[in-house]
PDB file of N, CA and C in Angstrom:
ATOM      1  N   UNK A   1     -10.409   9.064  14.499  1.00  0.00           N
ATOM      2  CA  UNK A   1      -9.095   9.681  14.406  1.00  0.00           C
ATOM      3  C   UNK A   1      -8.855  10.080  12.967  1.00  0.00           C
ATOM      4  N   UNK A   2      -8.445  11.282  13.258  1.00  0.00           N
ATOM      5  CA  UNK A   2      -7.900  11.899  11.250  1.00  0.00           C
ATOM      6  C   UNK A   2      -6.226  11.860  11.421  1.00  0.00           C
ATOM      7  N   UNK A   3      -5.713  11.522  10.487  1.00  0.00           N
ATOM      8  CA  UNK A   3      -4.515  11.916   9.821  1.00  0.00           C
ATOM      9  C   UNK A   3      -4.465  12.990   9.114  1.00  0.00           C
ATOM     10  N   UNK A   4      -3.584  13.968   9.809  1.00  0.00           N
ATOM     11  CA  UNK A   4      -3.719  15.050   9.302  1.00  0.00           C
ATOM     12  C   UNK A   4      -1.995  15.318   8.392  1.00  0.00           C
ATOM     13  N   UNK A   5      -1.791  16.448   8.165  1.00  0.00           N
ATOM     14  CA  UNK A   5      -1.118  16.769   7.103  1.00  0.00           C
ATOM     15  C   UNK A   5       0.643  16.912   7.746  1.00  0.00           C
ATOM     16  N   UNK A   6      -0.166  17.929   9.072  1.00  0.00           N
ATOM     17  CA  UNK A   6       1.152  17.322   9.892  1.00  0.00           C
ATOM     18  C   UNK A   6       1.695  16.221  10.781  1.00  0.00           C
ATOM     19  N   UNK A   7       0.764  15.180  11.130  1.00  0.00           N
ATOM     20  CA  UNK A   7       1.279  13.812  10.993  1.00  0.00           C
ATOM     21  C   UNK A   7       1.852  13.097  10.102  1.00  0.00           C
ATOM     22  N   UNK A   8       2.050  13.600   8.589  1.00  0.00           N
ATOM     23  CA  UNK A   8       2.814  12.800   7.763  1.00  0.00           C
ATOM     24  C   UNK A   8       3.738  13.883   7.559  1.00  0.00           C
ATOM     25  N   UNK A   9       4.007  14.500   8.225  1.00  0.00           N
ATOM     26  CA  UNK A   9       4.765  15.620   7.753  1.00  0.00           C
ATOM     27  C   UNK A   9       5.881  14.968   8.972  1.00  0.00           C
ATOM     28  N   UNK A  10       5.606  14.956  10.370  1.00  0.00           N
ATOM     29  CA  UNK A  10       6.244  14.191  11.407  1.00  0.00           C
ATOM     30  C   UNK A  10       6.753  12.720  10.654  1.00  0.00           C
ATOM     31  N   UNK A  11       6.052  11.796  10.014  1.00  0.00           N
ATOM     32  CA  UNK A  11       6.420  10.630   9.611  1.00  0.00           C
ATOM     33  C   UNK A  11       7.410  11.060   8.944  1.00  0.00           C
ATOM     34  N   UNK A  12       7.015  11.834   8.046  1.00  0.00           N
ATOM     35  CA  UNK A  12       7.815  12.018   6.660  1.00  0.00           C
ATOM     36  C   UNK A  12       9.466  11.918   7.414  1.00  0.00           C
ATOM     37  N   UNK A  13       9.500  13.118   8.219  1.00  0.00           N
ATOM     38  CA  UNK A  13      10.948  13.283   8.967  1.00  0.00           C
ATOM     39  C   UNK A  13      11.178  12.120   9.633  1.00  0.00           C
ATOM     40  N   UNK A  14      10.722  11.339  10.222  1.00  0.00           N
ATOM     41  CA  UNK A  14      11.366  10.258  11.289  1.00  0.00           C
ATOM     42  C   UNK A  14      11.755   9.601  10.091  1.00  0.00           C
ATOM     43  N   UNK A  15      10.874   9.510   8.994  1.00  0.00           N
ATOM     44  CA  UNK A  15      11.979   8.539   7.818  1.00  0.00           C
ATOM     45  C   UNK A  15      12.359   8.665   7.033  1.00  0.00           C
ATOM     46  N   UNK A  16      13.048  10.706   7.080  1.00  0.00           N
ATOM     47  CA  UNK A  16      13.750  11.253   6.245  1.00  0.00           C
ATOM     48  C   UNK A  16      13.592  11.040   4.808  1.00  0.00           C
ATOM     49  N   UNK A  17      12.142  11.503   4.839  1.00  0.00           N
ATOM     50  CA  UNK A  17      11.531  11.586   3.827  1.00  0.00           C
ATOM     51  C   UNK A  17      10.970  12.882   3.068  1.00  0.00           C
ATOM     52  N   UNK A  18      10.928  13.750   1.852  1.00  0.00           N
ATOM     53  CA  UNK A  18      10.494  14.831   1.897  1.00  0.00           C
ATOM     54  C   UNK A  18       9.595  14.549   0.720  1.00  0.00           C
ATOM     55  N   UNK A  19       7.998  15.178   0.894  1.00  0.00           N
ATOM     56  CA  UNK A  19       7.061  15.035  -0.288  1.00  0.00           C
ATOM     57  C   UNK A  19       7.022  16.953  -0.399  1.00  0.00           C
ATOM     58  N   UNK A  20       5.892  16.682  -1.368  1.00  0.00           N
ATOM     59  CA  UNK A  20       5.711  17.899  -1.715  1.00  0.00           C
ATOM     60  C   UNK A  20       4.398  18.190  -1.361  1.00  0.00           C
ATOM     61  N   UNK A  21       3.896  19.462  -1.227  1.00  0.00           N
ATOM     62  CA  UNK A  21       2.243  19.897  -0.608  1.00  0.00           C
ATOM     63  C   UNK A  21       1.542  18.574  -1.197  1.00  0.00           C
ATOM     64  N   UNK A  22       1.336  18.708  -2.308  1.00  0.00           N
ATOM     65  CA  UNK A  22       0.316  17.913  -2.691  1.00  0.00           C
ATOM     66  C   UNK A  22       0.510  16.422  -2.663  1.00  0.00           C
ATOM     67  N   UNK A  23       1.816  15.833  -2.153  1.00  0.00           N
ATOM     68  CA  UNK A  23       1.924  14.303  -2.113  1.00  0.00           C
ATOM     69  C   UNK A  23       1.514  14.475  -0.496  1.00  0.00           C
ATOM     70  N   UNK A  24       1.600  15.207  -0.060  1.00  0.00           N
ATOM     71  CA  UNK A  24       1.314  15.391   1.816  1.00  0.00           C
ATOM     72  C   UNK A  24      -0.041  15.041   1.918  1.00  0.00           C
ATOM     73  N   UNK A  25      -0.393  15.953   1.018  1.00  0.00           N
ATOM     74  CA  UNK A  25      -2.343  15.987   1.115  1.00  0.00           C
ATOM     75  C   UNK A  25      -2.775  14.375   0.531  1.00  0.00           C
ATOM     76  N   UNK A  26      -1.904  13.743  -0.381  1.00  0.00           N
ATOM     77  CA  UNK A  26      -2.482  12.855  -0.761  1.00  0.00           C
ATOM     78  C   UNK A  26      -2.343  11.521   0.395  1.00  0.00           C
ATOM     79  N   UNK A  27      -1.160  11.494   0.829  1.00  0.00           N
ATOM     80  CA  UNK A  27      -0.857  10.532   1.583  1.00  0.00           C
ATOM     81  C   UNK A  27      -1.774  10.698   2.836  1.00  0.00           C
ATOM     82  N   UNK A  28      -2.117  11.553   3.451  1.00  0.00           N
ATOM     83  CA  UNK A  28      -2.809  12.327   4.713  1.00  0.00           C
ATOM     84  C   UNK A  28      -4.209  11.290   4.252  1.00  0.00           C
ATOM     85  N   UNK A  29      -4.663  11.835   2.938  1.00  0.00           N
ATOM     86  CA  UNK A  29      -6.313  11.141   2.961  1.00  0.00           C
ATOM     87  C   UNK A  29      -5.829   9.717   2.613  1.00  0.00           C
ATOM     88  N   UNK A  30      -4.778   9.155   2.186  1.00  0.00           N
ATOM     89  CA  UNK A  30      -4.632   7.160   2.258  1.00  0.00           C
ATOM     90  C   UNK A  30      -4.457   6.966   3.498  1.00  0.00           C
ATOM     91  N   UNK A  31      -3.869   7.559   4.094  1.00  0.00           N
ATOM     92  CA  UNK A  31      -3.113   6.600   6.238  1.00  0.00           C
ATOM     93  C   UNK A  31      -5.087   7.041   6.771  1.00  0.00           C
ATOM     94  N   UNK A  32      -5.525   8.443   5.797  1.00  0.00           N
ATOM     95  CA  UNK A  32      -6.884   8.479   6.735  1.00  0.00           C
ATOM     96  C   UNK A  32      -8.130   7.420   6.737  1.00  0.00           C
ATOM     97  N   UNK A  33      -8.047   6.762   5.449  1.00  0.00           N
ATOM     98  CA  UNK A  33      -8.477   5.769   4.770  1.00  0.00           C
ATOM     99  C   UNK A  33      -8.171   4.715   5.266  1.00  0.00           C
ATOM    100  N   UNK A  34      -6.856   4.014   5.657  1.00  0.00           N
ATOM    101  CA  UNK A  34      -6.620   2.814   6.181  1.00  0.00           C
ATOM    102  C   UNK A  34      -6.913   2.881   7.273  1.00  0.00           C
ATOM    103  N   UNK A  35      -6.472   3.975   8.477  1.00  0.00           N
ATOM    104  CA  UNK A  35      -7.249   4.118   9.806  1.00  0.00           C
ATOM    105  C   UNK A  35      -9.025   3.725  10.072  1.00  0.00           C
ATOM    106  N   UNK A  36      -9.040   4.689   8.785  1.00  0.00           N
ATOM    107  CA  UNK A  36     -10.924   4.358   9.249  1.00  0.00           C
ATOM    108  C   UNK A  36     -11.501   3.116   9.174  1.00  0.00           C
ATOM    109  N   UNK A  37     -10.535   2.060   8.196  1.00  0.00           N
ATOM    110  CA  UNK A  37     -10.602   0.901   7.781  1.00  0.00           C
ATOM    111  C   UNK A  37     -10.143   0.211   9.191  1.00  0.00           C
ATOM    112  N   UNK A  38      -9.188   0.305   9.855  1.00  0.00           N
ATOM    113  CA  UNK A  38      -9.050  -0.252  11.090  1.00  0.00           C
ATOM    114  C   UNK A  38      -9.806  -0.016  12.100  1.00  0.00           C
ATOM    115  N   UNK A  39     -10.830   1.228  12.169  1.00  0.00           N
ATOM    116  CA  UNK A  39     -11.564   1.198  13.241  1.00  0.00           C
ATOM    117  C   UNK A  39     -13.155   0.541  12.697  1.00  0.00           C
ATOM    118  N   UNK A  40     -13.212   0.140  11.585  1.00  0.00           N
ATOM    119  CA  UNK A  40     -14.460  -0.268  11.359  1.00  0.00           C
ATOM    120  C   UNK A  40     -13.920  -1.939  11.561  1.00  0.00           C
ATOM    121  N   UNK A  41     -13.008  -2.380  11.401  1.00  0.00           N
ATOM    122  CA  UNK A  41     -13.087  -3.608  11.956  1.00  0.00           C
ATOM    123  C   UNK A  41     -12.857  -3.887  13.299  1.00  0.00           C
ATOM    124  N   UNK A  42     -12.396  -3.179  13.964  1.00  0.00           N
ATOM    125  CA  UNK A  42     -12.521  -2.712  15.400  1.00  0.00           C
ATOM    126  C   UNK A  42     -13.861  -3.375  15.740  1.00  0.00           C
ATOM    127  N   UNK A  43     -14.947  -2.935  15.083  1.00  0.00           N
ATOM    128  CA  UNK A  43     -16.239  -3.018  15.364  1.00  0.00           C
ATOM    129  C   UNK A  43     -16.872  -4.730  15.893  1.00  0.00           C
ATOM    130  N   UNK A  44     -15.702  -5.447  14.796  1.00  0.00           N
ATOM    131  CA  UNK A  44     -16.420  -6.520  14.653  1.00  0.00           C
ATOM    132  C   UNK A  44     -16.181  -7.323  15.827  1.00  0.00           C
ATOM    133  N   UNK A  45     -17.125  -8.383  16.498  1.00  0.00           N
ATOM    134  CA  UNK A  45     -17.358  -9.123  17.720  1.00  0.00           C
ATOM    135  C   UNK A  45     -16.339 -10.195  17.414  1.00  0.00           C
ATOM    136  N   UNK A  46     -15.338 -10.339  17.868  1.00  0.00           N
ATOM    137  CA  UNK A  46     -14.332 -11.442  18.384  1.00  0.00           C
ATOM    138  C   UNK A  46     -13.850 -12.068  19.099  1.00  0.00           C
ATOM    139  N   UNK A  47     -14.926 -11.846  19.949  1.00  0.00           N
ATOM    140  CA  UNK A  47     -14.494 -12.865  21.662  1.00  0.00           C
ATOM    141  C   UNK A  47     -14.819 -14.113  21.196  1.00  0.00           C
ATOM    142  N   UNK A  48     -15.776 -14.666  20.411  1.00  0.00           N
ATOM    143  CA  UNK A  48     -16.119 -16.355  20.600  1.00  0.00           C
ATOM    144  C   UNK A  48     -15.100 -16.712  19.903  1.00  0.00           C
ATOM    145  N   UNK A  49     -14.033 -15.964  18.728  1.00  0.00           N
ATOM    146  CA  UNK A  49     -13.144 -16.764  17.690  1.00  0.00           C
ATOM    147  C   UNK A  49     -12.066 -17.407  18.766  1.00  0.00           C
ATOM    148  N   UNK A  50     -11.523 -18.608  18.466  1.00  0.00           N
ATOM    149  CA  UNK A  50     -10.247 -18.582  18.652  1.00  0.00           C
ATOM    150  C   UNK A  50      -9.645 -18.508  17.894  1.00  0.00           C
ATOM    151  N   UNK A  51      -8.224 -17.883  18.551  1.00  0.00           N
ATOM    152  CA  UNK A  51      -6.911 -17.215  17.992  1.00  0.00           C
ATOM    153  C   UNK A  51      -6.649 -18.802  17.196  1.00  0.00           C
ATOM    154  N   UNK A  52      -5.731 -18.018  15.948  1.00  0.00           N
ATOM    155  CA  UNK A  52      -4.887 -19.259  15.368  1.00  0.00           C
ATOM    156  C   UNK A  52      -4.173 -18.254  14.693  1.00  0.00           C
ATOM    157  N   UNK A  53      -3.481 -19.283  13.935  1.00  0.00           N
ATOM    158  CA  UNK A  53      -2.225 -18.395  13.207  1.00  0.00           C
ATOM    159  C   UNK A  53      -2.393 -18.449  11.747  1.00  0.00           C
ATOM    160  N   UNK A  54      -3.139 -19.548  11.292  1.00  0.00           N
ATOM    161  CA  UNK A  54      -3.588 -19.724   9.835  1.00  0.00           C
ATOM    162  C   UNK A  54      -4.951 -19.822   9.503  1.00  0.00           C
ATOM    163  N   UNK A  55      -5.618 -19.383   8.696  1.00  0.00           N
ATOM    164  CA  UNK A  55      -7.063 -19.488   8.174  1.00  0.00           C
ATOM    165  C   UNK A  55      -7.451 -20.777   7.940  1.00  0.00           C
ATOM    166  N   UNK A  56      -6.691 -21.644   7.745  1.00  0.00           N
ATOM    167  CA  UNK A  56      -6.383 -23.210   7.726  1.00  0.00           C
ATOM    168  C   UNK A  56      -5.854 -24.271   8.435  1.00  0.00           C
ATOM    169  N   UNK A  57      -6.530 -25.125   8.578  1.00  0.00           N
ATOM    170  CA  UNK A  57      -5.603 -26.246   9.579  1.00  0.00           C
ATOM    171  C   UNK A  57      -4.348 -26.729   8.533  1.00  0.00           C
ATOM    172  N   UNK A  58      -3.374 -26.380   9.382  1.00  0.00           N
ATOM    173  CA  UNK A  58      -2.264 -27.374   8.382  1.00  0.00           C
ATOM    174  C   UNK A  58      -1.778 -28.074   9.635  1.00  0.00           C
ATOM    175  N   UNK A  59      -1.170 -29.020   8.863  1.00  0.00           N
ATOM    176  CA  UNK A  59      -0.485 -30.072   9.187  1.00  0.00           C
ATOM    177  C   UNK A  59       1.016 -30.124   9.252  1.00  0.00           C
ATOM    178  N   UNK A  60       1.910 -30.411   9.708  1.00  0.00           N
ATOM    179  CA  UNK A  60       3.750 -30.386   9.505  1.00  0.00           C
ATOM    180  C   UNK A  60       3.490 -30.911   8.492  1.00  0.00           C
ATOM    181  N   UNK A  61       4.243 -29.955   7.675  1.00  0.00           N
ATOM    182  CA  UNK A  61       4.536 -30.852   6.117  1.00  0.00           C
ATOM    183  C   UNK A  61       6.263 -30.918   5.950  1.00  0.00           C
ATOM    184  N   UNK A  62       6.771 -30.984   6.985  1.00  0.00           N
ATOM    185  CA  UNK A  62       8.397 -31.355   6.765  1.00  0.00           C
ATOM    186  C   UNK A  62       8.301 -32.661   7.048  1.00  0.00           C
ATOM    187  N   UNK A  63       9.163 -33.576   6.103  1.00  0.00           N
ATOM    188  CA  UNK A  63       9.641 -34.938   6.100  1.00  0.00           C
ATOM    189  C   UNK A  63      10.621 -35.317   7.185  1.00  0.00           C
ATOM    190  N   UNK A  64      10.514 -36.111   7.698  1.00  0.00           N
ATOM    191  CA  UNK A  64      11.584 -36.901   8.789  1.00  0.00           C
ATOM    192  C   UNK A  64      12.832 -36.926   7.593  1.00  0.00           C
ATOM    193  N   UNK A  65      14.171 -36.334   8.878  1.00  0.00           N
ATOM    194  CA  UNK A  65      15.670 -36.177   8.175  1.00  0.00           C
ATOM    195  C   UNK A  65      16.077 -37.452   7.937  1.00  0.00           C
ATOM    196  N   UNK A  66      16.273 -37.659   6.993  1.00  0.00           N
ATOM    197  CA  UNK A  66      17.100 -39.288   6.905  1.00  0.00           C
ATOM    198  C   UNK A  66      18.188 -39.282   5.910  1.00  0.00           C
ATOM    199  N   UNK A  67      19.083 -39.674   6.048  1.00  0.00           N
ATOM    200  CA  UNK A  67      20.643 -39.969   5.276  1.00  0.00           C
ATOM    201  C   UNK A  67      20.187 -40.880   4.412  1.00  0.00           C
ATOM    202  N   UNK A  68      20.586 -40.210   3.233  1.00  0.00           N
ATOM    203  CA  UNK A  68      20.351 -40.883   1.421  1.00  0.00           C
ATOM    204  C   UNK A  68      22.014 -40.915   1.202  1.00  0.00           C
ATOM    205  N   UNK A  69      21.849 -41.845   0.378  1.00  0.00           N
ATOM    206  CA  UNK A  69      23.032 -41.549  -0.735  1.00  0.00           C
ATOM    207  C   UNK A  69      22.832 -40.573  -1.760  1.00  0.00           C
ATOM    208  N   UNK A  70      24.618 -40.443  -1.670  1.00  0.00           N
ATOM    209  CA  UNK A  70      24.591 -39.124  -2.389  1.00  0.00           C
ATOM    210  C   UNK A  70      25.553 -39.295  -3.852  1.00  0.00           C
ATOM    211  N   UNK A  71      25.979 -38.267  -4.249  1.00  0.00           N
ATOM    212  CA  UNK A  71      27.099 -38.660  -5.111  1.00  0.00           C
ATOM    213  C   UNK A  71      28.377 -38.211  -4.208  1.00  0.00           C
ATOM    214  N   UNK A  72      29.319 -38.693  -4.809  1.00  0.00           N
ATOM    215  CA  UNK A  72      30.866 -38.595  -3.931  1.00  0.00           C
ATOM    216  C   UNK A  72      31.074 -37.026  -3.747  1.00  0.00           C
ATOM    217  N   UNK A  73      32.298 -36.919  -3.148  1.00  0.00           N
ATOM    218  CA  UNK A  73      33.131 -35.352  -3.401  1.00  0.00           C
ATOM    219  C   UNK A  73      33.607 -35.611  -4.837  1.00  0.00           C
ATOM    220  N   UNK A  74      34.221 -36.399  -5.175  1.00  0.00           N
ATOM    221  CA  UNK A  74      35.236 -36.186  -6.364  1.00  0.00           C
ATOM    222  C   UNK A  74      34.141 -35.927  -7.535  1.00  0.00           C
ATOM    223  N   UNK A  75      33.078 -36.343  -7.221  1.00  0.00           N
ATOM    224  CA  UNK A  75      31.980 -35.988  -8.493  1.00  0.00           C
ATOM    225  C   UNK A  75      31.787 -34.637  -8.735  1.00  0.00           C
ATOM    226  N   UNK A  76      31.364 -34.318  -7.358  1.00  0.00           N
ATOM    227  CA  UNK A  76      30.861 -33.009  -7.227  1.00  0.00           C
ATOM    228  C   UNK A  76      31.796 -31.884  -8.045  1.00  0.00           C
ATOM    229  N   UNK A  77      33.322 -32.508  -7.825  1.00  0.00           N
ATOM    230  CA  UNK A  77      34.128 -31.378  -8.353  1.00  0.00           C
ATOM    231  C   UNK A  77      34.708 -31.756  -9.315  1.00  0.00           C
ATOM    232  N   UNK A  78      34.249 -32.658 -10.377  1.00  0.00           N
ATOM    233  CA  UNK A  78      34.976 -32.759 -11.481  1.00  0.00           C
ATOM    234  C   UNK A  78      35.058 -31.998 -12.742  1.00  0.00           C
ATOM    235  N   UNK A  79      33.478 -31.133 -12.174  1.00  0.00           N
ATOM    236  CA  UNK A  79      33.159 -30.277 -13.505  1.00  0.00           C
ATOM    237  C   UNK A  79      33.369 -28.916 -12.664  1.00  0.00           C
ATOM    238  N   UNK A  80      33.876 -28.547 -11.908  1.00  0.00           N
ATOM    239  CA  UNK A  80      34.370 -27.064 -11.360  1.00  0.00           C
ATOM    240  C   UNK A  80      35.077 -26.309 -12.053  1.00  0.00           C
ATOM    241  N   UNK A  81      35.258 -24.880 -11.941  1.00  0.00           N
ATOM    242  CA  UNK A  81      36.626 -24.296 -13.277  1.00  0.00           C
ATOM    243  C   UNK A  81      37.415 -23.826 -12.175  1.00  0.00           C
ATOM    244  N   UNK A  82      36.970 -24.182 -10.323  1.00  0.00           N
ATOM    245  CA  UNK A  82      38.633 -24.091  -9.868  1.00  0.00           C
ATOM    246  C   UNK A  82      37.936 -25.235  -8.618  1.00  0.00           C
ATOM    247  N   UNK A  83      39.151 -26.040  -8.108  1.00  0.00           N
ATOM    248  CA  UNK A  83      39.319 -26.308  -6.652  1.00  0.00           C
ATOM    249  C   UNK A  83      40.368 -26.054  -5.962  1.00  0.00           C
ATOM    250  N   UNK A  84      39.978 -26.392  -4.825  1.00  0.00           N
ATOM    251  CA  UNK A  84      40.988 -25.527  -3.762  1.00  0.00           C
ATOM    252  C   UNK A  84      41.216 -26.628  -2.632  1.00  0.00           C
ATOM    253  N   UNK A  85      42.090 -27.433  -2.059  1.00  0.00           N
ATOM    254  CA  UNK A  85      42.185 -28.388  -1.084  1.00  0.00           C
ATOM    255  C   UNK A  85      40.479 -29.156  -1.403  1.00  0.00           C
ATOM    256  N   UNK A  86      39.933 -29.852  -2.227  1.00  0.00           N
ATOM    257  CA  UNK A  86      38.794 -30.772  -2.189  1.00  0.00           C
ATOM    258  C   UNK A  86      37.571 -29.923  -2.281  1.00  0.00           C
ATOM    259  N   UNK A  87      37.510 -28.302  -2.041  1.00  0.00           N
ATOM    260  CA  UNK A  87      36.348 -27.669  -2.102  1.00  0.00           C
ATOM    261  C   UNK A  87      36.373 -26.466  -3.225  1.00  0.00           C
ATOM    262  N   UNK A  88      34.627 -26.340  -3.663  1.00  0.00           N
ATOM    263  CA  UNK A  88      34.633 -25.416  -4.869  1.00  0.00           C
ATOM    264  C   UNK A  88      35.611 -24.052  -4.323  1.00  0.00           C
ATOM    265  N   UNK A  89      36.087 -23.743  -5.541  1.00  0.00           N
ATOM    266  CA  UNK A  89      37.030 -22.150  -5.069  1.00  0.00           C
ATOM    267  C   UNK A  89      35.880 -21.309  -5.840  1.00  0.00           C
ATOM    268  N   UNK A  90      35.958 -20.087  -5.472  1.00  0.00           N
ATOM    269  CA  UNK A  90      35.357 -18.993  -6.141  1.00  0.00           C
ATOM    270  C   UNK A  90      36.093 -17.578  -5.895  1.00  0.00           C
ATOM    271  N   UNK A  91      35.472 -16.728  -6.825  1.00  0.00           N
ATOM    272  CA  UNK A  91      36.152 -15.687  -6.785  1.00  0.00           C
ATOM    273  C   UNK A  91      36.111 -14.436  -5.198  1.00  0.00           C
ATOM    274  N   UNK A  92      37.180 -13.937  -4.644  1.00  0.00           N
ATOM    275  CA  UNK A  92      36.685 -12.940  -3.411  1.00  0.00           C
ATOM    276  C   UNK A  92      35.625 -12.105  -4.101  1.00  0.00           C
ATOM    277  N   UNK A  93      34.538 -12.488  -3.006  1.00  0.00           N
ATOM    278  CA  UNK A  93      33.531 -11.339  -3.403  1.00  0.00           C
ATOM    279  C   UNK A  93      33.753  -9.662  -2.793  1.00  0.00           C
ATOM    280  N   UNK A  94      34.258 -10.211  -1.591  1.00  0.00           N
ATOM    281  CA  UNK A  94      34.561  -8.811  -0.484  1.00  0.00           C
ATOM    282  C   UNK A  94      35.803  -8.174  -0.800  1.00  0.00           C
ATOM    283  N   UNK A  95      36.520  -6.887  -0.866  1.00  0.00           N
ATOM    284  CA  UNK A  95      37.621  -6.524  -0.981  1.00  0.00           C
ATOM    285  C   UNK A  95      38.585  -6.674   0.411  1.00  0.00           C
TER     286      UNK A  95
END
C-alpha cells in the first residue's frame, strides 16, 4: 500500500489541517514509510507468542490501604493565608 498525496490531503481536511505542496509530499513519503514498516512486521510469525500486556512480568506493586496517623485539621490550616468554615479557601478560578 502507498500513501499517496491525496490521502494526506483527505487527512489533512478531516483534521482541518492545511500544508503546503511540499509539506504534502513530505508527509505522503513518512505515513509511506511507517506503513511499509507495519507491513514488514506483519511478516513476522506470532502464533506460538502469548499475548501479554507487558514485556515484563510485574507484580502488583500497590500497598494494602491502611489508616496511619495523620496530623490534625487545625494543623493543616494554621499556616493557610485564608480559611473558610475549617477548609483551605482559594481564589474563584472560574468566572
Amino acid at each position: 500500500m502507498s500513501v499517496t498525496i491525496r490521502d494526506v490531503e483527505k487527512v489533512a481536511q478531516l483534521a482541518k489541517l492545511d500544508f503546503s505542496h511540499d509539506q504534502k509530499v513530505e508527509l505522503a513519503r513518512q505515513l509511506d514509510e511507517i506503513v511499509a514498516y507495519m507491513e514488514k512486521l506483519r511478516e513476522l510469525d506470532t502464533d506460538d507468542l502469548q499475548a501479554t500486556f507487558h514485556v515484563q512480568d510485574l507484580d502488583n506493586v500497590f500497598r494494602d490501604d491502611e489508616t496511619k496517623p495523620s496530623i490534625s485539621q487545625e494543623s493543616a490550616l494554621q499556616n493557610a493565608p485564608r480559611v473558610n468554615r475549617g477548609y483551605f479557601s482559594v481564589p474563584k478560578a472560574i468566572g
